[in-house]
C-alpha atoms as a PDB file:
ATOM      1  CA  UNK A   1      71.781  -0.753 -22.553  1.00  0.00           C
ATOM      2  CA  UNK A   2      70.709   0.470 -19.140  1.00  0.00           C
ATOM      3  CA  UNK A   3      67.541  -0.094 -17.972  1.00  0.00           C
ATOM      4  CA  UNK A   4      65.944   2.701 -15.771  1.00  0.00           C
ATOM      5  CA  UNK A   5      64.277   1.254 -11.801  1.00  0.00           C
ATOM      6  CA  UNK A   6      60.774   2.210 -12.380  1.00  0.00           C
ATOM      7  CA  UNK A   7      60.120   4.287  -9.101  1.00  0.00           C
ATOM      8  CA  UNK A   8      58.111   2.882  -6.636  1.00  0.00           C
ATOM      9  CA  UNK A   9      55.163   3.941  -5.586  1.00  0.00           C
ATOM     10  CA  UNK A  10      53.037   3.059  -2.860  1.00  0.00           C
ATOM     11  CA  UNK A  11      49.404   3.174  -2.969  1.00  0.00           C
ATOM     12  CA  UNK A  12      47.357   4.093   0.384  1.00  0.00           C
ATOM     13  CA  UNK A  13      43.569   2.495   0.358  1.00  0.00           C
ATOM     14  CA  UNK A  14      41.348   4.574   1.470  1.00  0.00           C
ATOM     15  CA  UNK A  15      37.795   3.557   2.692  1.00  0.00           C
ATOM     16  CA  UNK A  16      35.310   5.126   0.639  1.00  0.00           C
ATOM     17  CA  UNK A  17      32.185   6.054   3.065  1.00  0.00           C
ATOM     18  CA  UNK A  18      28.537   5.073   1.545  1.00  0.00           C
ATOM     19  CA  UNK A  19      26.028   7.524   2.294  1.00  0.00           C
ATOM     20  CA  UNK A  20      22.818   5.705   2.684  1.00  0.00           C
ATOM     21  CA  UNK A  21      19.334   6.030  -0.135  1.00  0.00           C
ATOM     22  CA  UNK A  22      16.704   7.573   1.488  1.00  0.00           C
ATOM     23  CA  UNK A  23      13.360   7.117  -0.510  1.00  0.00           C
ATOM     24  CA  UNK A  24      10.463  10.029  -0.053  1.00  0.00           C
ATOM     25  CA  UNK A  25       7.736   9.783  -1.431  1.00  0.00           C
ATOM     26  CA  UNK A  26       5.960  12.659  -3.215  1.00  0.00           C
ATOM     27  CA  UNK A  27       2.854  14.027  -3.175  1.00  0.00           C
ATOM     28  CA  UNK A  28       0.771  15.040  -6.337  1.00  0.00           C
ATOM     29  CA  UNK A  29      -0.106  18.785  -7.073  1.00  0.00           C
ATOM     30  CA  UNK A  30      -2.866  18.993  -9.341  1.00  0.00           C
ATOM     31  CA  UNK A  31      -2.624  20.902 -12.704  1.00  0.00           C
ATOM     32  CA  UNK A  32      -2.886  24.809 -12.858  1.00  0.00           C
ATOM     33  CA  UNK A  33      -4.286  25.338 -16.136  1.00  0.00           C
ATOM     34  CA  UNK A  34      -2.237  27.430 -18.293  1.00  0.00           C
ATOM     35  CA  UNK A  35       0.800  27.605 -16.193  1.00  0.00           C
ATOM     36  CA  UNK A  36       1.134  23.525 -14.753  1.00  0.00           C
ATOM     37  CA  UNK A  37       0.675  20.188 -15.889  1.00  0.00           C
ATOM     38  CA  UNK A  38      -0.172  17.621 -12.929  1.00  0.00           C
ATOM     39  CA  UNK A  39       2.782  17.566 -10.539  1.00  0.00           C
ATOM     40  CA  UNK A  40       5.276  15.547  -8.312  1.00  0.00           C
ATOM     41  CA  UNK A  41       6.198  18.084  -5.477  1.00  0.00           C
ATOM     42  CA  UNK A  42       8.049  17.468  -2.152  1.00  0.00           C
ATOM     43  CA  UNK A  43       8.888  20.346   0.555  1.00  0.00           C
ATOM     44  CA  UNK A  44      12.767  20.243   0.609  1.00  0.00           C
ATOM     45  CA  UNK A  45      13.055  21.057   4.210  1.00  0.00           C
ATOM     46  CA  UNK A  46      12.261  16.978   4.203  1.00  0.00           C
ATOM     47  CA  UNK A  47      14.941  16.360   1.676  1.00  0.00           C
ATOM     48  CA  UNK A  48      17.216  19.069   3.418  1.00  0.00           C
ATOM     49  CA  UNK A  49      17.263  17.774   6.781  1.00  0.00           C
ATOM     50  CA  UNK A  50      18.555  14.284   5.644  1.00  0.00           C
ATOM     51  CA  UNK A  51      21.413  15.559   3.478  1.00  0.00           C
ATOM     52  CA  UNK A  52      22.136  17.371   6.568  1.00  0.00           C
ATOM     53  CA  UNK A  53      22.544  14.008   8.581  1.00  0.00           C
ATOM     54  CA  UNK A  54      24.491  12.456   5.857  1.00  0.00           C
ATOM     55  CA  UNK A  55      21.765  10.875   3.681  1.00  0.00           C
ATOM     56  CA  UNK A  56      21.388  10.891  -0.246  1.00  0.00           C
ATOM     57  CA  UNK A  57      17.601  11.920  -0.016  1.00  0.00           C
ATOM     58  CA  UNK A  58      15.557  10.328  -3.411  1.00  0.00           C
ATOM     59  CA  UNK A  59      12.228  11.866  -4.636  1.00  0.00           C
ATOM     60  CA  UNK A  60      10.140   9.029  -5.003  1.00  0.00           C
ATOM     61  CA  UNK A  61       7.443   9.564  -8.351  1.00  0.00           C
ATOM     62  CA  UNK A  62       3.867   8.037  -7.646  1.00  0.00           C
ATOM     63  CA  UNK A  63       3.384   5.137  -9.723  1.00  0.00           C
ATOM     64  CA  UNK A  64       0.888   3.576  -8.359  1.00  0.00           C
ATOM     65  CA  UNK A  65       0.093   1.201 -11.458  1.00  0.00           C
ATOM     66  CA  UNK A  66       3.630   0.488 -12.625  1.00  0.00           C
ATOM     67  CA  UNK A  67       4.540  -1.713  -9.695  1.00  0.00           C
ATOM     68  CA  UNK A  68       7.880  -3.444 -11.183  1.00  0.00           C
ATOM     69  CA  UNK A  69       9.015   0.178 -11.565  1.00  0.00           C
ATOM     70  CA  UNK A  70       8.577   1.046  -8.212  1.00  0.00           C
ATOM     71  CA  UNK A  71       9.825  -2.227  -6.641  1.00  0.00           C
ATOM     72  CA  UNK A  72      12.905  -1.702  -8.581  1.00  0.00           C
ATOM     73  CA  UNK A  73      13.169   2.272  -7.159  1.00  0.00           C
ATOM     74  CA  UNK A  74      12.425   0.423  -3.634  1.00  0.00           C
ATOM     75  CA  UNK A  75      15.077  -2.410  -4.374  1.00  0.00           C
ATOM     76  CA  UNK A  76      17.277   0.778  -4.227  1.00  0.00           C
ATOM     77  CA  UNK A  77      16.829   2.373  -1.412  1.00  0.00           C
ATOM     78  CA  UNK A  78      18.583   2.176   2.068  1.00  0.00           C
ATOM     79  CA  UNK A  79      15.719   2.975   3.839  1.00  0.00           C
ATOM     80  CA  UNK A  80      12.463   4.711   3.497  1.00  0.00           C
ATOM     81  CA  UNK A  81      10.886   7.841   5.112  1.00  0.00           C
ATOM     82  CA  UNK A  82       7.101   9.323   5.095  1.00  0.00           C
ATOM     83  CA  UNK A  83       6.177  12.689   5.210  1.00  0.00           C
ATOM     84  CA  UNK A  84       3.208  15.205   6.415  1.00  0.00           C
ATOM     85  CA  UNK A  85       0.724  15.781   3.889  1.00  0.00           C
ATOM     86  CA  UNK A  86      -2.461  15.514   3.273  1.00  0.00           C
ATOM     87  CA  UNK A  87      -5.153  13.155   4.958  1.00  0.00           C
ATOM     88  CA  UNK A  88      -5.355   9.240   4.499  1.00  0.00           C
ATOM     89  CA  UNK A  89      -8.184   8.188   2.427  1.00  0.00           C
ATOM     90  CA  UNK A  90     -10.401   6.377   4.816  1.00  0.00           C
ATOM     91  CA  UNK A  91     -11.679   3.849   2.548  1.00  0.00           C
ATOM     92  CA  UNK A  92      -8.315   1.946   3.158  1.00  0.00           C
ATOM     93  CA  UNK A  93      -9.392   1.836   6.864  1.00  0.00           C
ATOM     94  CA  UNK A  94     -12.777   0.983   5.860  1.00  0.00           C
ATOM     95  CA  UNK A  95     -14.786   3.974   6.945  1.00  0.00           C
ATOM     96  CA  UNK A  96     -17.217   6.654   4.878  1.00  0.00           C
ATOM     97  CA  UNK A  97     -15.502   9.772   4.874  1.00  0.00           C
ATOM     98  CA  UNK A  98     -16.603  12.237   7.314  1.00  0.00           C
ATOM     99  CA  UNK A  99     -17.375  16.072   6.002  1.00  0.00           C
ATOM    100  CA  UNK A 100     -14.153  17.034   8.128  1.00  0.00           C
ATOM    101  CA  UNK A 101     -11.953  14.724   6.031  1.00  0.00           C
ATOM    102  CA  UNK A 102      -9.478  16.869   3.952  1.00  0.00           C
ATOM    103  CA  UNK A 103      -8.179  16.751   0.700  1.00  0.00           C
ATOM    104  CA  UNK A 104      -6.506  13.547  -0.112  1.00  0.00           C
ATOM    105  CA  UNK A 105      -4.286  11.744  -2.744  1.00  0.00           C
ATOM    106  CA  UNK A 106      -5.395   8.261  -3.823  1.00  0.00           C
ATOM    107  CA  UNK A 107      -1.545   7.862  -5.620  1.00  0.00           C
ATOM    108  CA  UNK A 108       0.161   8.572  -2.681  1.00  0.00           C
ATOM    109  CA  UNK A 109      -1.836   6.948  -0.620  1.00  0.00           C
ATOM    110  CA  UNK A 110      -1.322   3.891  -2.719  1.00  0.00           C
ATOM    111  CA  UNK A 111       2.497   4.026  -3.398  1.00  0.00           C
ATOM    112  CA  UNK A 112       3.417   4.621   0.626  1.00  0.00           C
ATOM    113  CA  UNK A 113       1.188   1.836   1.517  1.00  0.00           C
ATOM    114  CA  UNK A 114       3.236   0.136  -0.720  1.00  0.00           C
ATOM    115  CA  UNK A 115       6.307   0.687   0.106  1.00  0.00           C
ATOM    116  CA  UNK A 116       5.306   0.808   3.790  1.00  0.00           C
ATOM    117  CA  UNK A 117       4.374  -2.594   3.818  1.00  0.00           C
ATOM    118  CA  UNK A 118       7.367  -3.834   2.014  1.00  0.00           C
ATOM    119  CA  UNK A 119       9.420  -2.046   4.025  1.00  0.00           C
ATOM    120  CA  UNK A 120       7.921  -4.071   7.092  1.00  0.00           C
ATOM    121  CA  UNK A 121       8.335  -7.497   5.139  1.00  0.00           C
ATOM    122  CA  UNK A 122      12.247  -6.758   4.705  1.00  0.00           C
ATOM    123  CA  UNK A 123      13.092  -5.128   7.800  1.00  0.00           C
ATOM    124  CA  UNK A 124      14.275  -2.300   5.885  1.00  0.00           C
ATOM    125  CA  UNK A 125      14.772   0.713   8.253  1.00  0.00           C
ATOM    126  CA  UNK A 126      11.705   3.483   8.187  1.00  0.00           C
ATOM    127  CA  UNK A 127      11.287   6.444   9.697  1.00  0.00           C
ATOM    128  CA  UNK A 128       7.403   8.267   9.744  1.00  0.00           C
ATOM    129  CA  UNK A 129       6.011  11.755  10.381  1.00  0.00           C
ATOM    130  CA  UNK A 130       3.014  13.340  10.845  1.00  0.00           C
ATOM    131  CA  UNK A 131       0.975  12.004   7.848  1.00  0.00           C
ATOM    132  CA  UNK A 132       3.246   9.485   7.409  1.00  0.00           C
ATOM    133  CA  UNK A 133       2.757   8.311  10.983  1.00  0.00           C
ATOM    134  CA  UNK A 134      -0.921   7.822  10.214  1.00  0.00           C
ATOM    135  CA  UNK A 135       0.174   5.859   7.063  1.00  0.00           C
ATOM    136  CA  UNK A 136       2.795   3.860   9.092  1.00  0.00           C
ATOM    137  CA  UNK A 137      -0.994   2.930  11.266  1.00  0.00           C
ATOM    138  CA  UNK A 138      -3.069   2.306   8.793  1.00  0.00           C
ATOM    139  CA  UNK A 139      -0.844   0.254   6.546  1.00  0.00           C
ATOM    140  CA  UNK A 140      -0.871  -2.344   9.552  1.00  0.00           C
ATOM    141  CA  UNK A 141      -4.786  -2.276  10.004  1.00  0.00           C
ATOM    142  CA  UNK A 142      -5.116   0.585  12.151  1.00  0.00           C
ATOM    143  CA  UNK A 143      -7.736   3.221  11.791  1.00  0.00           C
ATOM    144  CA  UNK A 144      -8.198   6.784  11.874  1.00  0.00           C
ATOM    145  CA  UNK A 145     -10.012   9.590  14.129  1.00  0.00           C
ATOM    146  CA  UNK A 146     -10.613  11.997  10.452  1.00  0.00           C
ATOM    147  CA  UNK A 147     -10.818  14.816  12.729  1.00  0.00           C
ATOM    148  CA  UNK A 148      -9.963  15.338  16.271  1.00  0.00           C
ATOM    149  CA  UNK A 149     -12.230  18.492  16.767  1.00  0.00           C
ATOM    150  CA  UNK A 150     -15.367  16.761  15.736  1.00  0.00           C
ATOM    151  CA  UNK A 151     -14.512  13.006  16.942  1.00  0.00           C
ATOM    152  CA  UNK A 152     -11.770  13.292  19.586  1.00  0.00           C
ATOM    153  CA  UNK A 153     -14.179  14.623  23.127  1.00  0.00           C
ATOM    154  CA  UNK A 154     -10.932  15.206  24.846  1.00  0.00           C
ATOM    155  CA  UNK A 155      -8.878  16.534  22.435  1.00  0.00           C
ATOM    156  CA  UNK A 156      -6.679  19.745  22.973  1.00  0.00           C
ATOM    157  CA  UNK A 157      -5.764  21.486  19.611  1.00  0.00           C
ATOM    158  CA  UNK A 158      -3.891  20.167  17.779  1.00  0.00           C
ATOM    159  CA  UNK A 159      -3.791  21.805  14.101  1.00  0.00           C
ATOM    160  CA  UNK A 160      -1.219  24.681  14.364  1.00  0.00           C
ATOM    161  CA  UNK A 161      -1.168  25.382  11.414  1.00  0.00           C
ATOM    162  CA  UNK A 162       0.735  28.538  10.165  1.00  0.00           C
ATOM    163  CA  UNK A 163      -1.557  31.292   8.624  1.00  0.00           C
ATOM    164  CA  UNK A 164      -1.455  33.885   6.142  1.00  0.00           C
ATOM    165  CA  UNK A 165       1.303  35.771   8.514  1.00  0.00           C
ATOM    166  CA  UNK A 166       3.263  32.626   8.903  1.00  0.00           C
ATOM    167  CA  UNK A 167       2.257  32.395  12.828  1.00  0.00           C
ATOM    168  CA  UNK A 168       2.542  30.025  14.331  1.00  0.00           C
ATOM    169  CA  UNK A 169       6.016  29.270  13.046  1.00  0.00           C
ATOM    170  CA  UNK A 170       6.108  25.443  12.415  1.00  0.00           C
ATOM    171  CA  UNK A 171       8.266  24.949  14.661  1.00  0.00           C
ATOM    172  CA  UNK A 172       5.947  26.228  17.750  1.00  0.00           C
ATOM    173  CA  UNK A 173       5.955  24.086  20.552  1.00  0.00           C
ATOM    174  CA  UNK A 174       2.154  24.096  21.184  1.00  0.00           C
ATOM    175  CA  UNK A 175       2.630  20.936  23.424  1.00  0.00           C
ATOM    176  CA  UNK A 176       4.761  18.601  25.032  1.00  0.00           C
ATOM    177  CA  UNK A 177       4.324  14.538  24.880  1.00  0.00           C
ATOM    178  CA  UNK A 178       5.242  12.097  27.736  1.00  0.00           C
ATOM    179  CA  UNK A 179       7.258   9.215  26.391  1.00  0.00           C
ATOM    180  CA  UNK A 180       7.806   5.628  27.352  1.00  0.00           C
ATOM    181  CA  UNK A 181      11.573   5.656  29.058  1.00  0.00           C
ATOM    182  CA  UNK A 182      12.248   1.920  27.999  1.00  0.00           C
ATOM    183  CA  UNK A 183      11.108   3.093  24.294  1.00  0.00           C
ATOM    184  CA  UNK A 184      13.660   3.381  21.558  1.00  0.00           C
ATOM    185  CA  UNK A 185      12.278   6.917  20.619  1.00  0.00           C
ATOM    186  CA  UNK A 186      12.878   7.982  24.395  1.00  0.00           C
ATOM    187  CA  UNK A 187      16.404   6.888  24.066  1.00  0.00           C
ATOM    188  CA  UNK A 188      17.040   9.101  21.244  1.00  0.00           C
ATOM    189  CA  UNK A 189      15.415  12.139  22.381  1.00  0.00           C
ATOM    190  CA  UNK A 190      16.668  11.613  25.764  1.00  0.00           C
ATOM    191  CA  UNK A 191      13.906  12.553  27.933  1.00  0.00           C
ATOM    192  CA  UNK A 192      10.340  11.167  29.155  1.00  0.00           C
ATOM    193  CA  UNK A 193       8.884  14.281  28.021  1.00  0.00           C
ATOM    194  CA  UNK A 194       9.329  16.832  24.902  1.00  0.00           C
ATOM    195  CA  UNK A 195       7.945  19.823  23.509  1.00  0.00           C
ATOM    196  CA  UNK A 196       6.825  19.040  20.521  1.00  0.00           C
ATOM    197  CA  UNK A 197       5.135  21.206  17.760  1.00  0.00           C
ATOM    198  CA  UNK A 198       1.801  20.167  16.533  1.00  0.00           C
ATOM    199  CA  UNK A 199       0.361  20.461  12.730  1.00  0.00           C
ATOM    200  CA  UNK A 200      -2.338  17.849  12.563  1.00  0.00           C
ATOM    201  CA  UNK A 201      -6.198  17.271  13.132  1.00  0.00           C
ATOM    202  CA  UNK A 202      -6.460  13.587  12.117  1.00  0.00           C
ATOM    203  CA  UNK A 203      -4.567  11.098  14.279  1.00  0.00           C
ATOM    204  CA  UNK A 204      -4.760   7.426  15.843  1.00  0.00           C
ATOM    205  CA  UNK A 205      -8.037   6.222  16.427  1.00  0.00           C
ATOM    206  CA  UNK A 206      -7.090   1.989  17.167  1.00  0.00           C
ATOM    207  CA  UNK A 207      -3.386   1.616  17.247  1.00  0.00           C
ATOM    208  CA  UNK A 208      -2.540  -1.150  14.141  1.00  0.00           C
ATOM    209  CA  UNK A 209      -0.868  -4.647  13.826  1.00  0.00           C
ATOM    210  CA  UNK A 210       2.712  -4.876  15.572  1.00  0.00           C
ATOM    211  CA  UNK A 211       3.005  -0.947  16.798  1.00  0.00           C
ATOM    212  CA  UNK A 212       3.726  -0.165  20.118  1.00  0.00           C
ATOM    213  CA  UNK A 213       2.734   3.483  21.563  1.00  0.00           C
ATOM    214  CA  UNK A 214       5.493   5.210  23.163  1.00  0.00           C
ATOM    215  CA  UNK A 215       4.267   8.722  23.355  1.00  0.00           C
ATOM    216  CA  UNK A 216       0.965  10.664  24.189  1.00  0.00           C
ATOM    217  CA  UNK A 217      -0.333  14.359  24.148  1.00  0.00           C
ATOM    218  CA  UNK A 218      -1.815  15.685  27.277  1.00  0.00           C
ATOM    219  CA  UNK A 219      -4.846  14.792  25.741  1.00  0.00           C
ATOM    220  CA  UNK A 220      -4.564  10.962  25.788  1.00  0.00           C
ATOM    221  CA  UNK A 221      -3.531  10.792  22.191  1.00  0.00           C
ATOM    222  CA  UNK A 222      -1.231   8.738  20.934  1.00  0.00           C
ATOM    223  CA  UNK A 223       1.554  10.550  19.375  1.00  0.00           C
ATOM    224  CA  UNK A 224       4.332   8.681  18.798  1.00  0.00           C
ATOM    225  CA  UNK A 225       4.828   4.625  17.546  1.00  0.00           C
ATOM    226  CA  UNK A 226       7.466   1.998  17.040  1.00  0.00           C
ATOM    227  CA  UNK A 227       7.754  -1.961  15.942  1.00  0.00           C
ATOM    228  CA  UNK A 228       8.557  -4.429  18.334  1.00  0.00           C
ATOM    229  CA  UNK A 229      10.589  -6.852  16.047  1.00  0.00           C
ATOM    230  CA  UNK A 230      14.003  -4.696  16.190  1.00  0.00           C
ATOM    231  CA  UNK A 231      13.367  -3.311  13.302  1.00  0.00           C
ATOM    232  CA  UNK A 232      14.057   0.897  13.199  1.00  0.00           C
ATOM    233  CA  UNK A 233      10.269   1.670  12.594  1.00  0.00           C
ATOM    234  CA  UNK A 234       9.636   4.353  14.132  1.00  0.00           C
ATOM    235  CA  UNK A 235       6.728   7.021  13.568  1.00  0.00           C
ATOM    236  CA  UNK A 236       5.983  10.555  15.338  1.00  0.00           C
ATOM    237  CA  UNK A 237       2.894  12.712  14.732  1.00  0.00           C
ATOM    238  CA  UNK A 238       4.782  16.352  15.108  1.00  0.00           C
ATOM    239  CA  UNK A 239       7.305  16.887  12.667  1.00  0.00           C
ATOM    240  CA  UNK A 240      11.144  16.736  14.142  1.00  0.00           C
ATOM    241  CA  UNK A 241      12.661  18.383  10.653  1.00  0.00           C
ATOM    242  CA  UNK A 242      11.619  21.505  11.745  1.00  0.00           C
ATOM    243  CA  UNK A 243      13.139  21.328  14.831  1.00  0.00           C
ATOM    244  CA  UNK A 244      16.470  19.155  14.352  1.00  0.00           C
ATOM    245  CA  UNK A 245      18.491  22.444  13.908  1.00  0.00           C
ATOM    246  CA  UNK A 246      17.688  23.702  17.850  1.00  0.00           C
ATOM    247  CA  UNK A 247      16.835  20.183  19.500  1.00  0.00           C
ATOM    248  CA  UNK A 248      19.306  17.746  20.024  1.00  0.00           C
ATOM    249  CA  UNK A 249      16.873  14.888  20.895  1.00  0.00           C
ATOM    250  CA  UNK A 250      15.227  15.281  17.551  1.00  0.00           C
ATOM    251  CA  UNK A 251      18.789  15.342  15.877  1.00  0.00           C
ATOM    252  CA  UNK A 252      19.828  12.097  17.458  1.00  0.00           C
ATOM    253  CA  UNK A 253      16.266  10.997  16.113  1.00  0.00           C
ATOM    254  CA  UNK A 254      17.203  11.364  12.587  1.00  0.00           C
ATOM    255  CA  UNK A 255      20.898  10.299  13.234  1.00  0.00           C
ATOM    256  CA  UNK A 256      19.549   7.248  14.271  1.00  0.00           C
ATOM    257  CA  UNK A 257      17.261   6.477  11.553  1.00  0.00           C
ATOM    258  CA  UNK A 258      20.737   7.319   9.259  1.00  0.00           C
ATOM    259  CA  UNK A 259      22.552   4.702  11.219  1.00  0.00           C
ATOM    260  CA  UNK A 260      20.444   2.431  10.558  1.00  0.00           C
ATOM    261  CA  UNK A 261      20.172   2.645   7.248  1.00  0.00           C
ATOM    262  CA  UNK A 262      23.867   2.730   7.322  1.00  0.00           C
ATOM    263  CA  UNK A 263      23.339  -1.088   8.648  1.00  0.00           C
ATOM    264  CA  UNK A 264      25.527   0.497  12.046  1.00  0.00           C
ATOM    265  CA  UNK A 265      22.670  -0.447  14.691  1.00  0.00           C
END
């Protein structure tokens, strides 16, 4: 009996590329009665922009009282990245609230202090904007100006905020900031100045723990923030999604953040 050659074939490994977690944390929308229960929401032009730089975004639920849950979800995660929103209660910067304070959300104030601070305890890689820049501040032990109109003398405005028309488009460039040139941030966007839209009216009243300023409005106000460890933690008050598809500098900026979540810088 003959027995057949079993043909040979020859395998080729291929190197299977891991797109790095990107936690975002949501932000609660209160019941509608009759139509809603009490909701998680996120904008996806947040969750957009980072699939768009090669990211697996993940919609982070507030559970502010189930800790182990949410240290597991965190356990998971490349790399962690705050949004705009609404305003930081300032009870966690020890302050009454002023009547210009805005609505605010005591569970997601609680879960991205949270993670914030974890995030700073392992390194892991975060990036911050707009609300999530004042988080980034306050999680550290910074405070708060609750609003620049009524406690900011030399502030320019700063709350662009799109109107029933939808102008100004939110990605008006209503100022531009002047950047530290040694600062990682400056590297990325590859200039000591940018035009920058602007959709705020709280921002950094005393800078917190371990942050370094490395960019400022015309006004004097700090704008933009970064560790000084090596760690990629880096915070801006405008918002560069909005502006990553036209600005190169802000798509290096989220690039970046990718890479190092990626563990490549």
């Amino acid at each position: 009996m003959t027995r057949c050659a079993r043909p040979r074939v020859d395998f080729e490994v291929v190197a299977v590329s891991k797109r790095p977690v990107i936690g975002i944390p949501t932000q609660t929308q209160p019941a509608v009665p009759g139509e809603l229960p009490r909701c998680w929401i996120m904008s996806n032009r947040y969750v957009q922009v980072l699939a768009d730089v090669g990211a697996v975004p993940w919609l982070i639920p507030l559970l502010p009282a189930d800790l182990d849950t949410l240290r597991e979800i965190y356990n998971r995660l490349d790399a962690v990245f705050l949004t705009g929103g609404v305003d930081v209660d300032p009870s966690h910067y020890g302050e009454p609230r002023h009547p210009a304070c805005g609505r605010t959300d005591a569970d997601r104030d609680a879960v991205e202090l949270q993670l914030t601070k974890w995030a700073i305890e392992d390194k892991k890689p975060l990036l911050a904007v707009c609300r999530g820049f004042q988080v980034l501040n306050v999680a550290v032990g910074g405070t708060l100006f609750q609003d620049l109109g009524e406690q900011y003398s030399r502030s320019l405005k700063h709350d662009h905020f799109p109107r029933a028309d939808g102008t100004p488009t939110r990605d008006y460039l209503s100022h531009a900031v002047k950047l530290d040139p040694k600062s990682r941030l400056a590297q990325y966007l590859g200039s000591d100045f940018a035009p920058v839209n602007s959709m705020h009216h709280q921002g950094i009243k005393r800078l917190g723990h371990g942050l370094v300023a490395n960019a400022w409005a015309p006004d004097g106000l700090i704008e933009g923030i970064e560790g000084a460890n090596g760690q990629f933690l880096i915070a801006v008050q405008w918002h560069p999604e909005e502006l990553a598809g036209s600005d190169a500098g802000m798509r290096r900026l989220f690039h970046g953040f990718i890479d190092a979540a990626s563990g490549k810088t």
